[in-house]
Protein backbone atom coordinates (compact mmCIF):
# COMPACT_ATOMS: atom_id res chain seq x y z
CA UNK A 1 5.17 -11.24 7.97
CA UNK A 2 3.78 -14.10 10.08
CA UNK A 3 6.34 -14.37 12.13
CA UNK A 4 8.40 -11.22 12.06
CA UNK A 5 10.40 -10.42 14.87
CA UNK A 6 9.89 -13.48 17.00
CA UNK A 7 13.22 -15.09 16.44
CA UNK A 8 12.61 -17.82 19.32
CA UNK A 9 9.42 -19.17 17.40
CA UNK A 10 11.15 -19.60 14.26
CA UNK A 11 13.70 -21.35 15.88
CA UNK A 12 11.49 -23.83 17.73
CA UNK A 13 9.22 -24.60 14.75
CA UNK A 14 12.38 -25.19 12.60
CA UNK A 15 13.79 -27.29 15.23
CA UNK A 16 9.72 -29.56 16.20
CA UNK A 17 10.00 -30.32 12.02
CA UNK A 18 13.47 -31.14 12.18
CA UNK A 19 12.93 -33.90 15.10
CA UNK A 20 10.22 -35.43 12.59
CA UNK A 21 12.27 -35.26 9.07
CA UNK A 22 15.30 -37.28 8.14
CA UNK A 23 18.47 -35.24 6.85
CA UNK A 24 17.29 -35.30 2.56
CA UNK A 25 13.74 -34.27 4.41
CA UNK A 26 15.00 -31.64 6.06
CA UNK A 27 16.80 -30.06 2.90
CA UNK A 28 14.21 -30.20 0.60
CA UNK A 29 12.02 -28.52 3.71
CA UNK A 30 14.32 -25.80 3.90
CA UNK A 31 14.62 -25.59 0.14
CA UNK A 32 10.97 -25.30 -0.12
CA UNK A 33 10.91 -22.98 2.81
CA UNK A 34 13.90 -20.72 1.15
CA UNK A 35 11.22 -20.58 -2.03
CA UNK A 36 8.04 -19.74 -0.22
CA UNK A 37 10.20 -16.82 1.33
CA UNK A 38 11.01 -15.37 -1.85
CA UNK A 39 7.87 -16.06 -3.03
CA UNK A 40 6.38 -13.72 -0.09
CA UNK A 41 9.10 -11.17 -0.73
CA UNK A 42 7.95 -11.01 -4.57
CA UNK A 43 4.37 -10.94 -3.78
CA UNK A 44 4.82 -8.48 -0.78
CA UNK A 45 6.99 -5.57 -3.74
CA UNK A 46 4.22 -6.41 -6.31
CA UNK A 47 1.51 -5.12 -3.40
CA UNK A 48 3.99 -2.62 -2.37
CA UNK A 49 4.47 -1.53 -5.97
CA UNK A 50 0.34 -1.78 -6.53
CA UNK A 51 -0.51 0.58 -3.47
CA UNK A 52 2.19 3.09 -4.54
CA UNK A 53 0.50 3.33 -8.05
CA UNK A 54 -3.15 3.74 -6.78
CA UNK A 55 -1.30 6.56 -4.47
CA UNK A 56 -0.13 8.27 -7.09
CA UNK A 57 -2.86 7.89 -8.93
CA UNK A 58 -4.88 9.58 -6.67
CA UNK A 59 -2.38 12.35 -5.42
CA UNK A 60 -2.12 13.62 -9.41
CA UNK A 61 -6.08 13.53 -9.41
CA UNK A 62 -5.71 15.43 -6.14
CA UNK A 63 -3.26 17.95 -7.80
CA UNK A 64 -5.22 18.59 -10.80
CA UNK A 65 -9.17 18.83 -8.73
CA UNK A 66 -7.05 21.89 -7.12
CA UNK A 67 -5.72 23.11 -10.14
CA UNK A 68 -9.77 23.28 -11.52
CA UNK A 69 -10.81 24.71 -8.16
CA UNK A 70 -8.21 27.28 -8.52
CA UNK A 71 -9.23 28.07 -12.14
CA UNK A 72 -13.01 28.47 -11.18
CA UNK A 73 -14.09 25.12 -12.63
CA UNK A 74 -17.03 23.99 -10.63
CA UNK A 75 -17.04 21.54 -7.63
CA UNK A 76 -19.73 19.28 -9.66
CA UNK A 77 -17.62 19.45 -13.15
CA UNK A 78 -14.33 18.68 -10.65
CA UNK A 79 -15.77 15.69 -9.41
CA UNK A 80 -16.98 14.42 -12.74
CA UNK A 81 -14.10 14.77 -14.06
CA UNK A 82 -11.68 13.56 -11.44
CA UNK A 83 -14.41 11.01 -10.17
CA UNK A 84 -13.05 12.31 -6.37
CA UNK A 85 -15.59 12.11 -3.77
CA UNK A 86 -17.80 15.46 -3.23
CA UNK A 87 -16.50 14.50 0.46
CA UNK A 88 -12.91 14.61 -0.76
CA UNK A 89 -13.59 17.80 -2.90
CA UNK A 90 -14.88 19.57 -0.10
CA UNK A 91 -11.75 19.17 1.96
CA UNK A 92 -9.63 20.23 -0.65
CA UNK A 93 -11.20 23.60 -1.28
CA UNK A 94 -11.03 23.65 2.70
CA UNK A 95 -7.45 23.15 2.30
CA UNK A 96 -7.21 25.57 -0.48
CA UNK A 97 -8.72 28.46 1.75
CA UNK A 98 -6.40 27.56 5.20
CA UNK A 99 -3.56 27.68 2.32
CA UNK A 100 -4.88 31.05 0.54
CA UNK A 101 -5.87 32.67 3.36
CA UNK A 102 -9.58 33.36 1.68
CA UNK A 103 -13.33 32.72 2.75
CA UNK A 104 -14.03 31.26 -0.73
């Protein structure tokens, strides 16, 4: 958040449009203030809840790529079918053999 955790700035901006905006002013301010807020709150969970989902997402593709590698399904059919990078591939069946314990 733009201003998160600096109390003492809040408070003075608040305070500068206060000096310039006449009592029914300075409601609807805060009202409109109070609805930005939530506004960023809703749009910051629907981000929150996007990223989580392309996480997922690619944590089960992860899961199954080593699931083919582990059935003896190619690198070059894994990554067609997962779409994963070769890059990403390659550290997984690194991963795989620190796990296993075997040269490959």
């Amino acid at each position: 958040a733009f201003l998160a955790g600096r109390e003492n700035e809040k408070r003075g901006i608040i305070e500068k449009i206060g000096k310039h905006l006449g009592e029914q002013e300075e409601g609807n301010a805060m009202t409109v203030a109070s609805a930005l807020k939530r506004e960023g709150r809703i749009e910051g969970r629907q981000e929150g809840e996007k990223l989580g989902m392309q996480k997922g997402k690619k944590e089960g593709l992860e899961t199954a790529a080593v699931g083919m590698l582990n059935k003896g399904i190619t690198t070059k059919d894994v990554i067609e079918i997962t779409h994963l990078s070769p890059k990403r591939i390659a550290q997984l069946k690194a991963e795989l053999k620190r796990q296993t314990g075997s040269s490959g």
